[in-house]
PDB file of N, CA and C in Angstrom:
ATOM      1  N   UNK A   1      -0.030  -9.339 -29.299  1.00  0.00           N
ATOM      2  CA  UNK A   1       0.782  -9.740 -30.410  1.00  0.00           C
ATOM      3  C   UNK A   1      -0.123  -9.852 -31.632  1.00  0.00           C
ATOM      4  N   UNK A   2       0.235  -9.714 -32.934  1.00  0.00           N
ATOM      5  CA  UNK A   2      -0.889  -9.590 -33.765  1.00  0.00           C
ATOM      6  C   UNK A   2       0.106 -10.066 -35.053  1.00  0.00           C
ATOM      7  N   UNK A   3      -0.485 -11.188 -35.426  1.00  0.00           N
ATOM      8  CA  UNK A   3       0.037 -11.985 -36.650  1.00  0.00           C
ATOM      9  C   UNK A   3      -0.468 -11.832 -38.160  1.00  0.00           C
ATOM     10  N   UNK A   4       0.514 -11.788 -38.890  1.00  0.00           N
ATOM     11  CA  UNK A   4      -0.343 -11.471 -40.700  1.00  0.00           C
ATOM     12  C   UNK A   4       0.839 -12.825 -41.294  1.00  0.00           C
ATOM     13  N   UNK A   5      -0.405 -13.515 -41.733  1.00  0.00           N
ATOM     14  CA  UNK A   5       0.232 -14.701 -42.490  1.00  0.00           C
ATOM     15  C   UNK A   5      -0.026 -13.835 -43.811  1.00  0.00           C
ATOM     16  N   UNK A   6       1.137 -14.485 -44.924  1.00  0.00           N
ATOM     17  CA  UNK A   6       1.412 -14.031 -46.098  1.00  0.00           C
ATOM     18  C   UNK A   6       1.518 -15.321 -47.099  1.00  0.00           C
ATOM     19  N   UNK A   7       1.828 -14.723 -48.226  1.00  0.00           N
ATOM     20  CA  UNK A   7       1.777 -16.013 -48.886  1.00  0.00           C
ATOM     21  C   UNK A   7       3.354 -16.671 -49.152  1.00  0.00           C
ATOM     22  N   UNK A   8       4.529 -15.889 -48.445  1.00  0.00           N
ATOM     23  CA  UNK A   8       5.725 -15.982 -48.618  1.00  0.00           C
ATOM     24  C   UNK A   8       6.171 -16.658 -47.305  1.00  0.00           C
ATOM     25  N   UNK A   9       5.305 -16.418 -46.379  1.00  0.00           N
ATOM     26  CA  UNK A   9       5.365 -17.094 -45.141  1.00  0.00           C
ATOM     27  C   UNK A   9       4.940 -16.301 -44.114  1.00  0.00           C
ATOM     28  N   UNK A  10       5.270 -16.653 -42.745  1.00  0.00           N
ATOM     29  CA  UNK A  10       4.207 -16.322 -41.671  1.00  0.00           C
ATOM     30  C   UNK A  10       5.080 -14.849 -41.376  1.00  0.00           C
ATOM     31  N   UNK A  11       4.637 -13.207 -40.822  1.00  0.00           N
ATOM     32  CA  UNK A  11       5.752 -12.142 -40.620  1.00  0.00           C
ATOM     33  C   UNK A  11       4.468 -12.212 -39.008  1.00  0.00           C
ATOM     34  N   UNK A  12       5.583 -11.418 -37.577  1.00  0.00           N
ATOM     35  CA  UNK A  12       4.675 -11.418 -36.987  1.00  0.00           C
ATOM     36  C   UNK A  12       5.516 -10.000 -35.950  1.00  0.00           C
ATOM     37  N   UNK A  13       4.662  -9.362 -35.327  1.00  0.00           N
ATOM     38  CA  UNK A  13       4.998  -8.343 -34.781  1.00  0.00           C
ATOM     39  C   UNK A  13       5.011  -8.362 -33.661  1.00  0.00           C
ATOM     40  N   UNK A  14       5.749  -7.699 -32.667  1.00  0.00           N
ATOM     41  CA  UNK A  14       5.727  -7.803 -31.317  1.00  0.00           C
ATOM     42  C   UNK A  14       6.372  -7.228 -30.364  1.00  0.00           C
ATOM     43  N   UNK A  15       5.917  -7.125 -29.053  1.00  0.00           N
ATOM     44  CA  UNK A  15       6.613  -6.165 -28.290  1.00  0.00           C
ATOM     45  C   UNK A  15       7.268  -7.210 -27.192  1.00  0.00           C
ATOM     46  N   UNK A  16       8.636  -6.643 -26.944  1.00  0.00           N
ATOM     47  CA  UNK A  16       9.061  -7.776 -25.824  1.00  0.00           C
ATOM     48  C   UNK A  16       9.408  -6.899 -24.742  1.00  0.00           C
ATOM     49  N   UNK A  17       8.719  -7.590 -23.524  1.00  0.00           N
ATOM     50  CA  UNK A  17       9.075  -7.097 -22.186  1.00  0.00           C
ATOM     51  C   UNK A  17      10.341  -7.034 -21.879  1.00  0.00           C
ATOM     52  N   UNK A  18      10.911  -7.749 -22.314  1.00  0.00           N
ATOM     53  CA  UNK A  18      12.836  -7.407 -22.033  1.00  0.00           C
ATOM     54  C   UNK A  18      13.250  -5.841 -22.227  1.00  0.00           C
ATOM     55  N   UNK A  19      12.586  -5.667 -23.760  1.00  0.00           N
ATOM     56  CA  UNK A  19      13.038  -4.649 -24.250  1.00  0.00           C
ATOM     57  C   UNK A  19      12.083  -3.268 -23.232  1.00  0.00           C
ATOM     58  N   UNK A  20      10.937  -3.202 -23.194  1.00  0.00           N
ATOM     59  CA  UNK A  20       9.880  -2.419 -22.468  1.00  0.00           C
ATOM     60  C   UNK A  20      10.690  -2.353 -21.326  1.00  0.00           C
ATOM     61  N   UNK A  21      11.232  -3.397 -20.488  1.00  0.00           N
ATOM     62  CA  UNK A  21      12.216  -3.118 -19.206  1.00  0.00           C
ATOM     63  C   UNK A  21      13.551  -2.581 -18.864  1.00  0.00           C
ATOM     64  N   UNK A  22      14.123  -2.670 -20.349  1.00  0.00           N
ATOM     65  CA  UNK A  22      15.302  -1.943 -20.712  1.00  0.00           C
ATOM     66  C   UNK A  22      15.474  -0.280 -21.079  1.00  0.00           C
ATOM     67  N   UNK A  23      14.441  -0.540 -21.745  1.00  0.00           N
ATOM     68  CA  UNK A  23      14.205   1.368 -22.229  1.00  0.00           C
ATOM     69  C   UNK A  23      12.551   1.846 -21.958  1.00  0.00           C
ATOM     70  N   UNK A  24      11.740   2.150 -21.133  1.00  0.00           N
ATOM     71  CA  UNK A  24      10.752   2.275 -21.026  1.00  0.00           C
ATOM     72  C   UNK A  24      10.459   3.574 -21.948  1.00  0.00           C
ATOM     73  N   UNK A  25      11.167   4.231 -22.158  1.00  0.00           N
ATOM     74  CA  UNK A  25      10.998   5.665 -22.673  1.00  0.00           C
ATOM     75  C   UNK A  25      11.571   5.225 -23.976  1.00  0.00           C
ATOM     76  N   UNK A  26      11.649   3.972 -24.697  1.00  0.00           N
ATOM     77  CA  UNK A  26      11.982   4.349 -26.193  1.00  0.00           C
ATOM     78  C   UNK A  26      11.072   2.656 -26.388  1.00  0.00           C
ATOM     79  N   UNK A  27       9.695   3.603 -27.226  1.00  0.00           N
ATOM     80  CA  UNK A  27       9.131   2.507 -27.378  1.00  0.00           C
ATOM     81  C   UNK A  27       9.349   1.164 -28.827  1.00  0.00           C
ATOM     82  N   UNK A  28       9.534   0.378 -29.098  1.00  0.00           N
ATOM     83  CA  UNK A  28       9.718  -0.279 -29.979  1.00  0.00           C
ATOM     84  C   UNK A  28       8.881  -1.317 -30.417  1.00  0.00           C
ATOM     85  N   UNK A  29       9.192  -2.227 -31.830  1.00  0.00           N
ATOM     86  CA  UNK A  29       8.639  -3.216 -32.002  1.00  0.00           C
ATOM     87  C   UNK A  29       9.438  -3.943 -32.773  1.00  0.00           C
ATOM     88  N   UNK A  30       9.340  -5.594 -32.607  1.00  0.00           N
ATOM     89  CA  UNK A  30      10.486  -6.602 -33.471  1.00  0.00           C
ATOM     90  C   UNK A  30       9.396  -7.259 -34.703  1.00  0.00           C
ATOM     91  N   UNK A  31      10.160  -7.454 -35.419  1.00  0.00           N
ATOM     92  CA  UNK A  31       9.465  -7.485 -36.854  1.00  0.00           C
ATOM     93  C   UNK A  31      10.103  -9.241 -37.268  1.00  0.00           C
ATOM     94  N   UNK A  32       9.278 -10.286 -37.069  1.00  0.00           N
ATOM     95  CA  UNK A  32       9.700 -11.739 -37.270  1.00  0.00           C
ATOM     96  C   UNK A  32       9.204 -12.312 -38.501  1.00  0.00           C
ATOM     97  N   UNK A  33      10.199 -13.047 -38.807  1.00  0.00           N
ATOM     98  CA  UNK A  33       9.178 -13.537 -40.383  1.00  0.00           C
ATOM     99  C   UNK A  33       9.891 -15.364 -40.514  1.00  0.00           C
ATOM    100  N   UNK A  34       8.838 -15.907 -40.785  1.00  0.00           N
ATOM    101  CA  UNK A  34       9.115 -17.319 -40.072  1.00  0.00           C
ATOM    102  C   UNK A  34      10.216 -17.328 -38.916  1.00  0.00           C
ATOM    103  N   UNK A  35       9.454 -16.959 -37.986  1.00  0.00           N
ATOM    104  CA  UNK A  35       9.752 -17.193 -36.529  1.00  0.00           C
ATOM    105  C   UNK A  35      11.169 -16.908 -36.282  1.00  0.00           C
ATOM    106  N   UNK A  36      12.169 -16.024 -37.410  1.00  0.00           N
ATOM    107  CA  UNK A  36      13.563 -15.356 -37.565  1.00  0.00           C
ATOM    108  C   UNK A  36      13.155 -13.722 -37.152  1.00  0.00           C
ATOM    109  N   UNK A  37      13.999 -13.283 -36.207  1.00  0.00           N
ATOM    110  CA  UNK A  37      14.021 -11.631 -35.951  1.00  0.00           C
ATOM    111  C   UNK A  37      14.971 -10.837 -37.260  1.00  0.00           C
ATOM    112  N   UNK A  38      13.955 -10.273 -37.996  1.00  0.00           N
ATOM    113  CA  UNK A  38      14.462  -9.725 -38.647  1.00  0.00           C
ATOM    114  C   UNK A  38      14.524  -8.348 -39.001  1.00  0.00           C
ATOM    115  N   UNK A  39      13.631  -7.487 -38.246  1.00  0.00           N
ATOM    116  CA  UNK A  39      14.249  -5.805 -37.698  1.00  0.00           C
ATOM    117  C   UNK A  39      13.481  -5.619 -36.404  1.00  0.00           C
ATOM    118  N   UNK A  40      14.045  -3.814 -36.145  1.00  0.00           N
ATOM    119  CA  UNK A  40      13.043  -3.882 -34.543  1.00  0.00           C
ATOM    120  C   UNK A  40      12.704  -2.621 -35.158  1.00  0.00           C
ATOM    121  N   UNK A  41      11.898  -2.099 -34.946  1.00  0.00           N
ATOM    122  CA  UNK A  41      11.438  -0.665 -35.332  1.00  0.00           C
ATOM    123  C   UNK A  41      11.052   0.145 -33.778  1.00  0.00           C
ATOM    124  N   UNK A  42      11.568   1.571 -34.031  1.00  0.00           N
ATOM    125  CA  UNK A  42      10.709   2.503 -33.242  1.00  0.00           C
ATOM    126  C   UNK A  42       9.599   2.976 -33.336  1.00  0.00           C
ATOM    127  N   UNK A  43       8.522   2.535 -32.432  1.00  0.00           N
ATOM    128  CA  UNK A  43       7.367   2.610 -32.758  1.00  0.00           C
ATOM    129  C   UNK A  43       6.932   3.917 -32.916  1.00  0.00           C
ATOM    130  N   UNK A  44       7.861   5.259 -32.491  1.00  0.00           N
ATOM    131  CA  UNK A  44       7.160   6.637 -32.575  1.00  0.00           C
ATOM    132  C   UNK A  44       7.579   6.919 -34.245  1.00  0.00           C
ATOM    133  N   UNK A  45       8.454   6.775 -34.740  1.00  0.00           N
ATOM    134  CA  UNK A  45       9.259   7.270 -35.341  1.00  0.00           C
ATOM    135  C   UNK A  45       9.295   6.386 -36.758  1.00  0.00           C
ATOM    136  N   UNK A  46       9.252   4.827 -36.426  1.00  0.00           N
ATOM    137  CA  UNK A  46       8.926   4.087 -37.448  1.00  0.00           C
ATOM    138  C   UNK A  46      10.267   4.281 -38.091  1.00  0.00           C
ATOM    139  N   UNK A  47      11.615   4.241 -37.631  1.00  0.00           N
ATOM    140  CA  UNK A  47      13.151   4.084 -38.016  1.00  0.00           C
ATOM    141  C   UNK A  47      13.552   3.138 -37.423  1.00  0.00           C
ATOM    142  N   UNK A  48      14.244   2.403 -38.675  1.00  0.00           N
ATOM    143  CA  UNK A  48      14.493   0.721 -38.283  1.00  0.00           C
ATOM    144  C   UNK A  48      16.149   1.000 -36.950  1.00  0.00           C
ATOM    145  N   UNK A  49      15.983   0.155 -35.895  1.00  0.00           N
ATOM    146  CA  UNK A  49      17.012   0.254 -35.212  1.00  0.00           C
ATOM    147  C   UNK A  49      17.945  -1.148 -35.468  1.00  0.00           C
ATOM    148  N   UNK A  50      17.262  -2.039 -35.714  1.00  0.00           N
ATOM    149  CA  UNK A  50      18.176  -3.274 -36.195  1.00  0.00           C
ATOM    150  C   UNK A  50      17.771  -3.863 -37.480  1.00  0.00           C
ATOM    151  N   UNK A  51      18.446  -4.169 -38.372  1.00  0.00           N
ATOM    152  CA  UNK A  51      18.531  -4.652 -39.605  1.00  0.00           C
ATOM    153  C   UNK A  51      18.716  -6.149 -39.748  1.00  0.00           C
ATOM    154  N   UNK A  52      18.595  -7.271 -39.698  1.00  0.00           N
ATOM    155  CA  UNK A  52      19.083  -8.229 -39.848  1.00  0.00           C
ATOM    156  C   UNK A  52      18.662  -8.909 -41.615  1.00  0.00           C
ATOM    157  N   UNK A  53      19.237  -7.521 -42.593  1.00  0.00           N
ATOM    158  CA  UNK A  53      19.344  -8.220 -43.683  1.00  0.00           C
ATOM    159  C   UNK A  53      17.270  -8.320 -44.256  1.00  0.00           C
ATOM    160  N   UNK A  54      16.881  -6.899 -43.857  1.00  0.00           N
ATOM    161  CA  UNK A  54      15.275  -6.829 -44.404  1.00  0.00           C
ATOM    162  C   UNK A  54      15.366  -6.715 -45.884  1.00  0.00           C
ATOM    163  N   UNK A  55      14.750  -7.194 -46.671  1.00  0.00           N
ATOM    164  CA  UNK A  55      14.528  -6.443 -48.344  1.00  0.00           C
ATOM    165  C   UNK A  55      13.639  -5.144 -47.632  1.00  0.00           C
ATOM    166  N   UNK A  56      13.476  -4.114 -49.093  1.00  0.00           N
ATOM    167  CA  UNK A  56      12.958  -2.978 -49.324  1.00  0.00           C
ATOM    168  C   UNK A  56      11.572  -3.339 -48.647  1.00  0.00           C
ATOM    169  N   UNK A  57      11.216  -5.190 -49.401  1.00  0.00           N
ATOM    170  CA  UNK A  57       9.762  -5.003 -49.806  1.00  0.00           C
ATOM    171  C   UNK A  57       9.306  -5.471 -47.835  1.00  0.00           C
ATOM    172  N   UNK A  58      10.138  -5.848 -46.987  1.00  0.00           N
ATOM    173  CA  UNK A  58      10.031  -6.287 -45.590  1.00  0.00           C
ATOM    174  C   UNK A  58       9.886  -5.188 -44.669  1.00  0.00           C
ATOM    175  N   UNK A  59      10.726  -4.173 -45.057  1.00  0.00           N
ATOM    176  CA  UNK A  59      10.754  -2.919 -44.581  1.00  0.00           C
ATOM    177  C   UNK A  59       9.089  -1.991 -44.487  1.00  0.00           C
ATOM    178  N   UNK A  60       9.289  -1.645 -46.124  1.00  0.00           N
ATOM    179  CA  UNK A  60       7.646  -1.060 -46.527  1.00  0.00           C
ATOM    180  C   UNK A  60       6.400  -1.697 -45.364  1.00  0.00           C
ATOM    181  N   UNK A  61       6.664  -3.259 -45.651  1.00  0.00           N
ATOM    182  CA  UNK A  61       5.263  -3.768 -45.508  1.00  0.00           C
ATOM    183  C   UNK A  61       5.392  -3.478 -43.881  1.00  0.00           C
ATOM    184  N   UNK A  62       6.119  -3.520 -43.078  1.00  0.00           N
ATOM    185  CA  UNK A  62       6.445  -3.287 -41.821  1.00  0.00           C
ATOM    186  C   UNK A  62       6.241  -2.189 -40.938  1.00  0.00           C
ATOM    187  N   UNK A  63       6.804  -1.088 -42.014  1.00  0.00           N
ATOM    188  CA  UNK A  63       6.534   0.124 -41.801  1.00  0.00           C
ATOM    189  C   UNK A  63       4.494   0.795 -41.561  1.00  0.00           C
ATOM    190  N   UNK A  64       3.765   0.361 -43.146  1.00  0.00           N
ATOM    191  CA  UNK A  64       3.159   0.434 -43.105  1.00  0.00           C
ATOM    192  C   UNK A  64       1.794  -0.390 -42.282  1.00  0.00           C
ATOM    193  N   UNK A  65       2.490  -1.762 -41.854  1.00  0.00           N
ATOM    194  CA  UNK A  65       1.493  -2.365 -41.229  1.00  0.00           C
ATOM    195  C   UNK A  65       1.620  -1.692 -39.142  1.00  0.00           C
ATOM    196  N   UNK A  66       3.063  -0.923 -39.146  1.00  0.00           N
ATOM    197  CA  UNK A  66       3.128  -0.526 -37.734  1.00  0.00           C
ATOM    198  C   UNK A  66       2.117   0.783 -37.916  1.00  0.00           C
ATOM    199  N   UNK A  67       2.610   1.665 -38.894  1.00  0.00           N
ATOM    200  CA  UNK A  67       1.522   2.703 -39.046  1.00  0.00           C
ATOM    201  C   UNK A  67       0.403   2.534 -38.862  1.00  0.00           C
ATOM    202  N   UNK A  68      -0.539   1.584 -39.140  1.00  0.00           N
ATOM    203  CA  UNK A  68      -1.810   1.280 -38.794  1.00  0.00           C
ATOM    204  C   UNK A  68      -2.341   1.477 -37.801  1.00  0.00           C
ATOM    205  N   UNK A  69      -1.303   0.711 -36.937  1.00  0.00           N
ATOM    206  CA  UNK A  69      -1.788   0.607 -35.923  1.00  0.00           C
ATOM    207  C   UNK A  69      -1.034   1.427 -34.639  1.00  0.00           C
ATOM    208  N   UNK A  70      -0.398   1.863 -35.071  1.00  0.00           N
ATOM    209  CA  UNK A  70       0.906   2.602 -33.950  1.00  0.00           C
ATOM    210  C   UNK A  70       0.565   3.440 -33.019  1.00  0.00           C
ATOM    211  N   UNK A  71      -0.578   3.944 -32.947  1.00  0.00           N
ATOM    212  CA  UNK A  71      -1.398   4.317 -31.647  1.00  0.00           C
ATOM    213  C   UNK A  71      -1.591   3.115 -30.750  1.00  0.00           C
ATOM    214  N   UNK A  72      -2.121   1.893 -31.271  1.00  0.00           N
ATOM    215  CA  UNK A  72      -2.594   1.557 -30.547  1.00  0.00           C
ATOM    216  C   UNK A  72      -0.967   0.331 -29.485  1.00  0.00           C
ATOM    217  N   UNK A  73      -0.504   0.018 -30.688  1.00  0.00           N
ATOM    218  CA  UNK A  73       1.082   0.001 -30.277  1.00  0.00           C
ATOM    219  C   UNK A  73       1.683   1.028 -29.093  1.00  0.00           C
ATOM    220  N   UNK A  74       1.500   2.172 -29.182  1.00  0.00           N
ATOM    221  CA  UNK A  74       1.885   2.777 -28.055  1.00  0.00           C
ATOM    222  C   UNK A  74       1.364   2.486 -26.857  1.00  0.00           C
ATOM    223  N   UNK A  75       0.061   2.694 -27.017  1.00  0.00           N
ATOM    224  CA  UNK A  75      -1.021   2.557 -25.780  1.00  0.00           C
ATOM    225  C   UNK A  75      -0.694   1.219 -24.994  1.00  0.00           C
ATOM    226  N   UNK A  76      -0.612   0.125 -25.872  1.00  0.00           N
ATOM    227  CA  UNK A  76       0.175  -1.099 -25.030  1.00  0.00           C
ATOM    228  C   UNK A  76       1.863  -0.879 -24.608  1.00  0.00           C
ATOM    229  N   UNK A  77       2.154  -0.620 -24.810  1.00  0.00           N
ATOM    230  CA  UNK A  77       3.648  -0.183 -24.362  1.00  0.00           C
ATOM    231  C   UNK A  77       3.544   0.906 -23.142  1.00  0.00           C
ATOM    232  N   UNK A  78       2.717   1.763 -23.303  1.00  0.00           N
ATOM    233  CA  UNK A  78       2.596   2.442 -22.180  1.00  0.00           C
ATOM    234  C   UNK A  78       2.264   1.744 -20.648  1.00  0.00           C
ATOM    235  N   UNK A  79       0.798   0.930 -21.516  1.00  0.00           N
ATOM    236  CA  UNK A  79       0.186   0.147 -20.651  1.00  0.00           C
ATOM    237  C   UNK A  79       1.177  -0.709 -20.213  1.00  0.00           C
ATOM    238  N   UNK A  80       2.535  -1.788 -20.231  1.00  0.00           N
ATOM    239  CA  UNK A  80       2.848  -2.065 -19.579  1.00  0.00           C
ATOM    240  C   UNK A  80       4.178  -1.623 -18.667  1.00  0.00           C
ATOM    241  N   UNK A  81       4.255  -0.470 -19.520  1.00  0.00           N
ATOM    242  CA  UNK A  81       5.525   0.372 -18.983  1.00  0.00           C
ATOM    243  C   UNK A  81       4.822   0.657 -17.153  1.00  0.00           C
ATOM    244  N   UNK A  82       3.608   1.383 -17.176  1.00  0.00           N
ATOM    245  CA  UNK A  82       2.621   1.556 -16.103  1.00  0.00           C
ATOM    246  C   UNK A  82       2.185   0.498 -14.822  1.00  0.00           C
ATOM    247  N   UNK A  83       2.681  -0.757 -15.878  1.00  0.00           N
ATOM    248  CA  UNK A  83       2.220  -1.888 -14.904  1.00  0.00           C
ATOM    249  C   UNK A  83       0.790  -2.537 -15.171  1.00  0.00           C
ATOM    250  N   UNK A  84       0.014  -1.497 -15.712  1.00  0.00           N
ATOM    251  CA  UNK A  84      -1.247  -2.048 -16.099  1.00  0.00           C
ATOM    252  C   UNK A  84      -1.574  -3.244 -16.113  1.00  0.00           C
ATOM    253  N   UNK A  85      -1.013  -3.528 -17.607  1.00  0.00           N
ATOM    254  CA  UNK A  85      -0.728  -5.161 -18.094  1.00  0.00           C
ATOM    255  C   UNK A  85      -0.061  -6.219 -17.633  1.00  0.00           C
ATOM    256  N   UNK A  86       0.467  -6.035 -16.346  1.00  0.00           N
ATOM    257  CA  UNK A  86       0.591  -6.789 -15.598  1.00  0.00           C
ATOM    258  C   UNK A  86      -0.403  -7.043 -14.406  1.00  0.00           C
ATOM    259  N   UNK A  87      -1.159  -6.610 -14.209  1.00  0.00           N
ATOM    260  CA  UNK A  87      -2.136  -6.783 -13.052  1.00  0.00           C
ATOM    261  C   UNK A  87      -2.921  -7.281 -13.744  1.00  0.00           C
TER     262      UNK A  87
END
């Protein structure tokens, strides 16, 4: 899980095993901002699948902070799709 405090408040990113157990083949990520779910993104694709009311500027920063890292986002999603991360 990997957190970016802001100065508007805390946004935090994350992958949930619910979801990894539901669709193993469509990888994602939920996008929280003071501890409210406020989109989920596809992590290949970086197209918002739920909206709960993001501004432009929630979106961008979201987008671009998954880009960063979205290899390595996959690689954990794989990893527990595999089981890996559970052992």
């Amino acid at each position: 899980m990997r957190k970016i405090v802001g100065t508007f408040g805390e946004w935090r990113l994350s992958m949930d095993k619910e979801d990894i157990k539901k669709n193993p083949d469509k990888p994602q990520i939920r996008f929280y901002d003071d501890g409210e779910l406020i989109g989920i993104f596809d992590l290949k694709t970086l197209n918002i699948l739920y909206d709960n009311e993001m501004s432009i500027y929630d979106i961008k920063f979201a987008k671009k902070t998954i880009g960063r890292n979205q290899d390595n986002y996959l690689e954990t999603w794989q990893d527990y799709v595999s089981g890996v991360a559970h052992a």
